[in-house]
Protein backbone atom coordinates (compact mmCIF):
# COMPACT_ATOMS: atom_id res chain seq x y z
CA UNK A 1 0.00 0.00 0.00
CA UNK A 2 1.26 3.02 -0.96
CA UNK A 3 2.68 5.66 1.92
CA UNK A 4 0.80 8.44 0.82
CA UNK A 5 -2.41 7.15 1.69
CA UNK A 6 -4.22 8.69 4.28
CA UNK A 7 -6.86 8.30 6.38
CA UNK A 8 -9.37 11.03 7.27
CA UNK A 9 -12.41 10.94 10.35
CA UNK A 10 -15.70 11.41 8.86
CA UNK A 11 -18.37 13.13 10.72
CA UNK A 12 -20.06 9.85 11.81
CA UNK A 13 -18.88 9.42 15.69
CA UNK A 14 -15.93 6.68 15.69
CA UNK A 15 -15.71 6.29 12.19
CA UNK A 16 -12.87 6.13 9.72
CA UNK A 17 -13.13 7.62 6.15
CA UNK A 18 -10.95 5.80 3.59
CA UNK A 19 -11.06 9.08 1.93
CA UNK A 20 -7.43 7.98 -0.02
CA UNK A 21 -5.01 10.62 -1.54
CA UNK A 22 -5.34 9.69 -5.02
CA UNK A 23 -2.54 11.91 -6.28
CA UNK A 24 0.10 9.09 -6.87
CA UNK A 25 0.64 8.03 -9.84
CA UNK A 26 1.74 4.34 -11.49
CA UNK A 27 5.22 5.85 -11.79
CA UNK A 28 5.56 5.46 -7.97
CA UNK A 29 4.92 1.91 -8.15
CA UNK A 30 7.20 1.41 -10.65
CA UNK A 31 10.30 3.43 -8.90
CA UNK A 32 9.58 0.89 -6.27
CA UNK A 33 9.39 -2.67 -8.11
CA UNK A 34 12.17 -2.29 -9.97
CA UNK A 35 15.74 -2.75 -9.05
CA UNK A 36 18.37 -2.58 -11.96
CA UNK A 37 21.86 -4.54 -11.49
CA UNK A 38 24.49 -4.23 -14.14
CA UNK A 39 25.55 -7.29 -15.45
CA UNK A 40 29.14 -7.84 -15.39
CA UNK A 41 31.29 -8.27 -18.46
CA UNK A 42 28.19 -8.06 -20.76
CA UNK A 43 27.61 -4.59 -22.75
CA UNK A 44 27.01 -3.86 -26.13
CA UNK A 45 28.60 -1.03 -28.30
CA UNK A 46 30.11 -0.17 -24.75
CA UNK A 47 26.37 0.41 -23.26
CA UNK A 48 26.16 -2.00 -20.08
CA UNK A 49 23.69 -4.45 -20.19
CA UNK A 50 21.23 -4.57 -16.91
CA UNK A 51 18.89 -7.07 -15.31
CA UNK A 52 15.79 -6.12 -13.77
CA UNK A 53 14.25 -7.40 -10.85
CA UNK A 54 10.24 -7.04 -10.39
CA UNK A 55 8.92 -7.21 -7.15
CA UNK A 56 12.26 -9.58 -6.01
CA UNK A 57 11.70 -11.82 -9.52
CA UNK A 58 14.87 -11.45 -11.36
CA UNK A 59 14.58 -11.20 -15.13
CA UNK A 60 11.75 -8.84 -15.55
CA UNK A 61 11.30 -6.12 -17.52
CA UNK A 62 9.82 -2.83 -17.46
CA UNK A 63 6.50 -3.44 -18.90
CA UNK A 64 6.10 -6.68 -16.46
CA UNK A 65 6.84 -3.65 -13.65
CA UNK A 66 3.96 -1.56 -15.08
CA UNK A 67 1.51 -4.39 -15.20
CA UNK A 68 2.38 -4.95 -11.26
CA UNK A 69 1.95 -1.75 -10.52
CA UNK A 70 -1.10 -1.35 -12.84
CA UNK A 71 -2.88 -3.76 -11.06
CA UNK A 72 -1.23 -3.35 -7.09
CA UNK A 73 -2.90 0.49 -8.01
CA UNK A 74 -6.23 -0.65 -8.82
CA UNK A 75 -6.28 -3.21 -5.71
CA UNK A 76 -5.29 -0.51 -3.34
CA UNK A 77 -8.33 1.27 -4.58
CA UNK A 78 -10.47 -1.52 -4.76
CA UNK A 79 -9.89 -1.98 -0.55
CA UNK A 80 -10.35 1.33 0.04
CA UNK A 81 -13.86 1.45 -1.98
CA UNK A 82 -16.04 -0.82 0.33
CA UNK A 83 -15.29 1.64 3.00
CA UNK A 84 -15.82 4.79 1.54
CA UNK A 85 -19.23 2.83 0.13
CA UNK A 86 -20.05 2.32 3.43
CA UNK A 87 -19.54 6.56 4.49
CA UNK A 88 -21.82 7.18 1.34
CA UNK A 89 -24.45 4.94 2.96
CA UNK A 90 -24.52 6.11 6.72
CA UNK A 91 -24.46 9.47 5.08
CA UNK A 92 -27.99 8.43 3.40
CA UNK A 93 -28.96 6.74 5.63
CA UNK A 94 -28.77 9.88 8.19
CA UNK A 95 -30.66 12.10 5.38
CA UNK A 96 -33.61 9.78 5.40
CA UNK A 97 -33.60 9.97 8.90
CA UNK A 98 -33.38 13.63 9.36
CA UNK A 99 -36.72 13.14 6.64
CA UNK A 100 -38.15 11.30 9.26
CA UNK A 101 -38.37 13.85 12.25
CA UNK A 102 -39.37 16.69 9.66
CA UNK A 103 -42.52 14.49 8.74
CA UNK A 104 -43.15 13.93 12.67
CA UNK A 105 -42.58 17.72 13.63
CA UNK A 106 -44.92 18.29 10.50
CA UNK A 107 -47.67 15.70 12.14
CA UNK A 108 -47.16 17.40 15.49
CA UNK A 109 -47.63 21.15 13.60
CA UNK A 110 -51.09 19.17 12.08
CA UNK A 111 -52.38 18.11 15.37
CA UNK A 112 -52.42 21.29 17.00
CA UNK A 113 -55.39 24.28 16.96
CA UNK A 114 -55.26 25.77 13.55
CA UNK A 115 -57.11 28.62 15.47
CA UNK A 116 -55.31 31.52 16.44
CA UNK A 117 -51.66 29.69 16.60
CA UNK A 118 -49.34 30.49 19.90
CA UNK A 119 -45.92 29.84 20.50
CA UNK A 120 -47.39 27.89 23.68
CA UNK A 121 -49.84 25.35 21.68
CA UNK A 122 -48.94 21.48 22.52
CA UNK A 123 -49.10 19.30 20.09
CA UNK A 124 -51.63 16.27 20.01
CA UNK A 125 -50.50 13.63 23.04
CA UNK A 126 -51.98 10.13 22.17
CA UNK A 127 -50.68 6.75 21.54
CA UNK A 128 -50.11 7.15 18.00
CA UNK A 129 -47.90 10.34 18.78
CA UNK A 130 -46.45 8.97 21.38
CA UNK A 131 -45.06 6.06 18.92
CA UNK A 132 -43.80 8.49 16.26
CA UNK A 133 -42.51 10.72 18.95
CA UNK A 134 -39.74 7.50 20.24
CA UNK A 135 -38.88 7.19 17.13
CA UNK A 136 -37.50 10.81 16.53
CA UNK A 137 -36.11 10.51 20.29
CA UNK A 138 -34.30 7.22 18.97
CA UNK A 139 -33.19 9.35 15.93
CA UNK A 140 -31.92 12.06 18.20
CA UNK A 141 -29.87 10.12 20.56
CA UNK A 142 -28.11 8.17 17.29
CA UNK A 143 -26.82 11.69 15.74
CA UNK A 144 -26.73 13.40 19.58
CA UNK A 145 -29.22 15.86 18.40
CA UNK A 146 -30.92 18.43 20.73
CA UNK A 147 -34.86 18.48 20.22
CA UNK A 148 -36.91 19.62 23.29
CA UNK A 149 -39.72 16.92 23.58
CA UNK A 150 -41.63 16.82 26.71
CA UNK A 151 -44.17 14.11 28.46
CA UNK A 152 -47.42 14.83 30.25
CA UNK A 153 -49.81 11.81 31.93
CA UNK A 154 -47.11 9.34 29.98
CA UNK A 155 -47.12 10.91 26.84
CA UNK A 156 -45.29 12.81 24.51
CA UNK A 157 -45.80 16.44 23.07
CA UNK A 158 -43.93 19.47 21.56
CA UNK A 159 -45.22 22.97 22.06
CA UNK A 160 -45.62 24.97 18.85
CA UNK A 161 -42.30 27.28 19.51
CA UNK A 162 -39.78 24.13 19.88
CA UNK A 163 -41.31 22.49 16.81
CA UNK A 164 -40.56 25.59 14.60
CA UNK A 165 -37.00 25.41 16.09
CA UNK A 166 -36.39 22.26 15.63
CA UNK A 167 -37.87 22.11 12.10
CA UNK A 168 -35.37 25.34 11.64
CA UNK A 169 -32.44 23.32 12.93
CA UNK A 170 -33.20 20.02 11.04
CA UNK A 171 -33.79 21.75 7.62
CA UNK A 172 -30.57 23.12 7.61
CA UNK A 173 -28.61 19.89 9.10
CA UNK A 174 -30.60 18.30 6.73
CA UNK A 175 -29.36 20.37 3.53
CA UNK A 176 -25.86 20.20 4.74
CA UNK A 177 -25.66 16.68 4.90
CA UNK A 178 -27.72 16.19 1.10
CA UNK A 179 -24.82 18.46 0.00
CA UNK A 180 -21.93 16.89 1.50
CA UNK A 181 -23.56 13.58 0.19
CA UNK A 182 -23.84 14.95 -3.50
CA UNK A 183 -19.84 15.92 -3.00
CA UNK A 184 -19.31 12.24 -2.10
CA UNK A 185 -21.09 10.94 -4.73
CA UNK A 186 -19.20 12.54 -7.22
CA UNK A 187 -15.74 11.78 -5.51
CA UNK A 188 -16.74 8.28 -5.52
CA UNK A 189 -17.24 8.14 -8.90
CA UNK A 190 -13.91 9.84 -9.73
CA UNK A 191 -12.78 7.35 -7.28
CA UNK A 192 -13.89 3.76 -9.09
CA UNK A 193 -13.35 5.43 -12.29
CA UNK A 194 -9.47 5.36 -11.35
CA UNK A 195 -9.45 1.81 -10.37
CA UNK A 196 -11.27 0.72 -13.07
CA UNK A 197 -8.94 3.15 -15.61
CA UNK A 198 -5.71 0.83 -13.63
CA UNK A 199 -7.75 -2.41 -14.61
CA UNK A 200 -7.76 -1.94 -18.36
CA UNK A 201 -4.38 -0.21 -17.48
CA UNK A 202 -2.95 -3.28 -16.34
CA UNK A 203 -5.17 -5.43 -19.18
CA UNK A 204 -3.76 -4.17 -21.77
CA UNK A 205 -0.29 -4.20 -20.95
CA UNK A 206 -0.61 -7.64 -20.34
CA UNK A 207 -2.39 -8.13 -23.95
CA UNK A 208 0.61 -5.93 -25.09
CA UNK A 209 3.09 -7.87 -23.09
CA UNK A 210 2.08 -11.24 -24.99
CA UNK A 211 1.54 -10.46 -28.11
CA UNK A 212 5.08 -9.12 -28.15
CA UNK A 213 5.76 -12.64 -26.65
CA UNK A 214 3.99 -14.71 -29.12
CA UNK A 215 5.79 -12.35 -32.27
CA UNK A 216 9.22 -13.26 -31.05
CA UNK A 217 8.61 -16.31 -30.58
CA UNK A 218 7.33 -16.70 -34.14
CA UNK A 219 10.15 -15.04 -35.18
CA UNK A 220 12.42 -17.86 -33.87
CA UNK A 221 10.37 -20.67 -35.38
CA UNK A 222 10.83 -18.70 -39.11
């Protein structure tokens, strides 16, 4: 794995983003397979003759180094993909839930008088609420939100003024997050695209590397 990698927190609490530094380049790989020795007593036209060694295999040569490091490139980024997948998802995942409290706070809203609204009105407190109402609390405590829900003869209810706050407060966590997700999105894409560009990389130097291969040794035969 290359050294350049590194490894940033995402927002999710305790969670590691395989955000990679994708700036390297198959060049560094190959700077670091190959190892050139001069062979003694064998030149031609006075230039020295060399032997290569790939990855510790003696004998290799420089296209065998680029397939190696075509394909050690595309692997790197392959293990680094399932967990940046998995920041993509949690990040969705979190939108849909931050959906979910703006359609209870919306239900609350619903439930109280229409008449002459006050900052003071509490919202409907029945089973039904009460249900809906756990799950935003549940919601809450996953993301350590602050939402100011209160209980009355065992059940649940919001008072007009919190519920504007809070739909305030989600809205904008909300739209941050959507954004942040879009930006991820499009990284990861960028991001597969380059492991998938070192897979045909690495194909077709290996197509290349046997053709070249099969000539000579047709050559030989003639």
């Amino acid at each position: 794995m290359n050294a350049s990698f590194a490894l940033c927190q995402a927002e999710f609490p305790g969670e590691v983003c395989a955000r990679r530094d994708l700036g390297w380049q198959i060049g560094v790989f190959v700077s670091n397979l190959i190892t050139a020795n001069v062979i003694n007593g064998a030149d031609v036209y006075g230039v020295r003759q060399m032997q290569y060694t790939v990855d510790g295999i003696a004998g290799q040569d420089y296209t065998a180094a680029l397939i190696a490091a075509s394909f050690r490139q595309a692997t790197a980024i392959e293990e680094s993909a399932s967990s940046y997948m998995e920041v993509v998802r949690q990040r969705q995942s979190k939108v849909s839930d931050l959906g979910e409290i703006l359609s209870v706070l919306a239900m609350a809203v619903a439930s109280m008088d229409p008449d002459g609204p006050e900052p003071g009105d509490k919202s409907e407190r029945s089973d039904s609420m009460d249900t809906y109402f756990r799950r935003v609390i549940d919601i809450c405590d996953k993301y350590s939100i602050s939402m100011n829900v209160q209980t009355q003869s065992s059940h649940y209810y919001m008072t007009r003024g919190d519920v504007m706050n809070a739909q305030n407060d989600i809205q904008y966590t909300m739209d941050m997050e959507d954004n942040n997700l879009q930006q991820d999105l499009v990284a990861l894409q960028s991001f597969l695209a380059k492991r998938d560009n070192a897979f045909s990389t690495a194909a077709k130097l290996v197509k290349k590397s046997q053709n070249a291969s099969a000539e000579t040794i047709g050559n030989m035969g003639g």
